[in-house]
Structure formats: C-alpha cells, structure tokens
C-alpha atoms as a PDB file:
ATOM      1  CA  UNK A   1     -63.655  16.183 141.468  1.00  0.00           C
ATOM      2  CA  UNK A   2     -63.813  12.927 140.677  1.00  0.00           C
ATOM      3  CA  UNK A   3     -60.984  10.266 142.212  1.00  0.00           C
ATOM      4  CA  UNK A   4     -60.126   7.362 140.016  1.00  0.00           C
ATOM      5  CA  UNK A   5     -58.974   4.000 141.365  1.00  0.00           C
ATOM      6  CA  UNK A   6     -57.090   1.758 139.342  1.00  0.00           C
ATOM      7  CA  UNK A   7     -60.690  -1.008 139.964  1.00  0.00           C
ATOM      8  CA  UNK A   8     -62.722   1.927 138.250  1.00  0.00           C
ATOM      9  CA  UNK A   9     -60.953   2.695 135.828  1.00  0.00           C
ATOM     10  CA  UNK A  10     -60.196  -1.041 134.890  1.00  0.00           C
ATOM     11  CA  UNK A  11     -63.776  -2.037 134.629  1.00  0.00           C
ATOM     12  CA  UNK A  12     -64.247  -0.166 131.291  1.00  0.00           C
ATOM     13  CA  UNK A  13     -63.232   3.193 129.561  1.00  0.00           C
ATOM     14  CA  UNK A  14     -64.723   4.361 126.476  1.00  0.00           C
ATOM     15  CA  UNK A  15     -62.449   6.127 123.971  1.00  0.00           C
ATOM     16  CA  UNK A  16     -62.663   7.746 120.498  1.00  0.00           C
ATOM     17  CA  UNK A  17     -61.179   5.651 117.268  1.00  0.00           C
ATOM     18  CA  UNK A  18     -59.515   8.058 114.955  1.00  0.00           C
ATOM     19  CA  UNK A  19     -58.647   5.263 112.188  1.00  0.00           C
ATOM     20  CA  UNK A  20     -62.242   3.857 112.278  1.00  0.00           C
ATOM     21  CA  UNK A  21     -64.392   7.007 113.569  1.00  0.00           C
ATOM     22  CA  UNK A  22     -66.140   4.628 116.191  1.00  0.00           C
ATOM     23  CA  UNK A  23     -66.613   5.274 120.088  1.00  0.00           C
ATOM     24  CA  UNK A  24     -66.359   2.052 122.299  1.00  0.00           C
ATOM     25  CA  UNK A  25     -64.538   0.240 124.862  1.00  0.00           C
ATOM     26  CA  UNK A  26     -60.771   0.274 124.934  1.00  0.00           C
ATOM     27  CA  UNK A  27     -59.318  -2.987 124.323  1.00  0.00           C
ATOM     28  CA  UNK A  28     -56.102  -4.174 126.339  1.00  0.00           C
ATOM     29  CA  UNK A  29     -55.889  -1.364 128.323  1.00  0.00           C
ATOM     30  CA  UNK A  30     -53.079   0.164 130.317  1.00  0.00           C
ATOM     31  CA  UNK A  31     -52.758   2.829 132.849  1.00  0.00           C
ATOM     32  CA  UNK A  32     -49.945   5.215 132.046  1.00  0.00           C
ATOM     33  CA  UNK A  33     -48.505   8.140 134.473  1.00  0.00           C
ATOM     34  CA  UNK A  34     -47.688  11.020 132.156  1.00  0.00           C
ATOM     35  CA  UNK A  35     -44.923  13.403 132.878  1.00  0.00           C
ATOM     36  CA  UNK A  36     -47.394  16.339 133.874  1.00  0.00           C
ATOM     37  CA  UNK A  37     -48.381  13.731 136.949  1.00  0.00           C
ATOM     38  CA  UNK A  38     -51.802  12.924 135.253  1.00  0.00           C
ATOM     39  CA  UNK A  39     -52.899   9.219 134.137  1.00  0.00           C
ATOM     40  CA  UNK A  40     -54.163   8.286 130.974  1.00  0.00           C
ATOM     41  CA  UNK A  41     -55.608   4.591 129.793  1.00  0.00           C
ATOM     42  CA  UNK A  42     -53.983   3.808 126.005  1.00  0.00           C
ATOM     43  CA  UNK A  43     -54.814   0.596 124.798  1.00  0.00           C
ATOM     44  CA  UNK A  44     -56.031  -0.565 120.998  1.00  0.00           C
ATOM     45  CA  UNK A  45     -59.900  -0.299 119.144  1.00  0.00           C
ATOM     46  CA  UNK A  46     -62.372  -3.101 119.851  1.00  0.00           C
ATOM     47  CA  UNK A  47     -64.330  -2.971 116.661  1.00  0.00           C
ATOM     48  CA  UNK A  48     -63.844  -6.526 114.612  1.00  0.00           C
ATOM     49  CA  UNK A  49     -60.864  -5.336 111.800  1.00  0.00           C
ATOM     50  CA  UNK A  50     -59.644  -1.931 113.579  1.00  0.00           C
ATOM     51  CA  UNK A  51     -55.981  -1.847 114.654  1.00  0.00           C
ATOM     52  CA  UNK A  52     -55.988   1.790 115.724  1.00  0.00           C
ATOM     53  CA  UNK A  53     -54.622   2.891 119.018  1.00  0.00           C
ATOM     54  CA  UNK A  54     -57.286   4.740 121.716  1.00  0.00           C
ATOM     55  CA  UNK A  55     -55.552   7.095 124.558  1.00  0.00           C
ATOM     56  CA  UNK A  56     -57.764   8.719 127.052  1.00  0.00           C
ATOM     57  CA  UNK A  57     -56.889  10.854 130.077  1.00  0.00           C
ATOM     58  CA  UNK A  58     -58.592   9.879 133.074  1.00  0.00           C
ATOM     59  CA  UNK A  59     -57.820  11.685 135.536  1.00  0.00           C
END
C-alpha cells in the first residue's frame, strides 16, 4: 500500500487528457479530499493549446 504525502504527490502526477488524447503532467494542480475520504489531484492539460481538465485519484 502505498502512502502519499502531499511533497510526493506535488512533485509531479501524470494524468490522461480526454479533450486532446495525450498523457502528461498535470498542470496547476490541486489536492482535493473527496467525500468517500480518498484524495484526488485535478488540475488542467499541459500540452501547448489544450484547455481540458485532468483528475486523478491518488490515493
């Protein structure tokens, strides 16, 4: 099991575009608590041109 500290999880998460079909680093990233107690990183897509949103749950 892994444990995630906020200094991990800050140094770089890689996420799945849906508007641009890419996979790379999410840009302005922020740690969310979800209601199930669980933590997700949402922030936007780093390719040049791309304004689509990236969510990934981390732990």
């Amino acid at each position: 099991m892994w444990i995630w500290t906020e200094m991990n999880i800050m140094s770089g998460v890689d996420g799945y575009c849906l508007k641009c079909k890419t996979y790379g680093p999410i840009k302005d990233g922020q740690l969310i608590k979800m209601k199930n107690g669980r933590t997700r990183m949402a922030g936007t897509c780093s390719q040049a041109g791309c304004t689509g949103k990236i969510s990934k749950i981390v732990s």
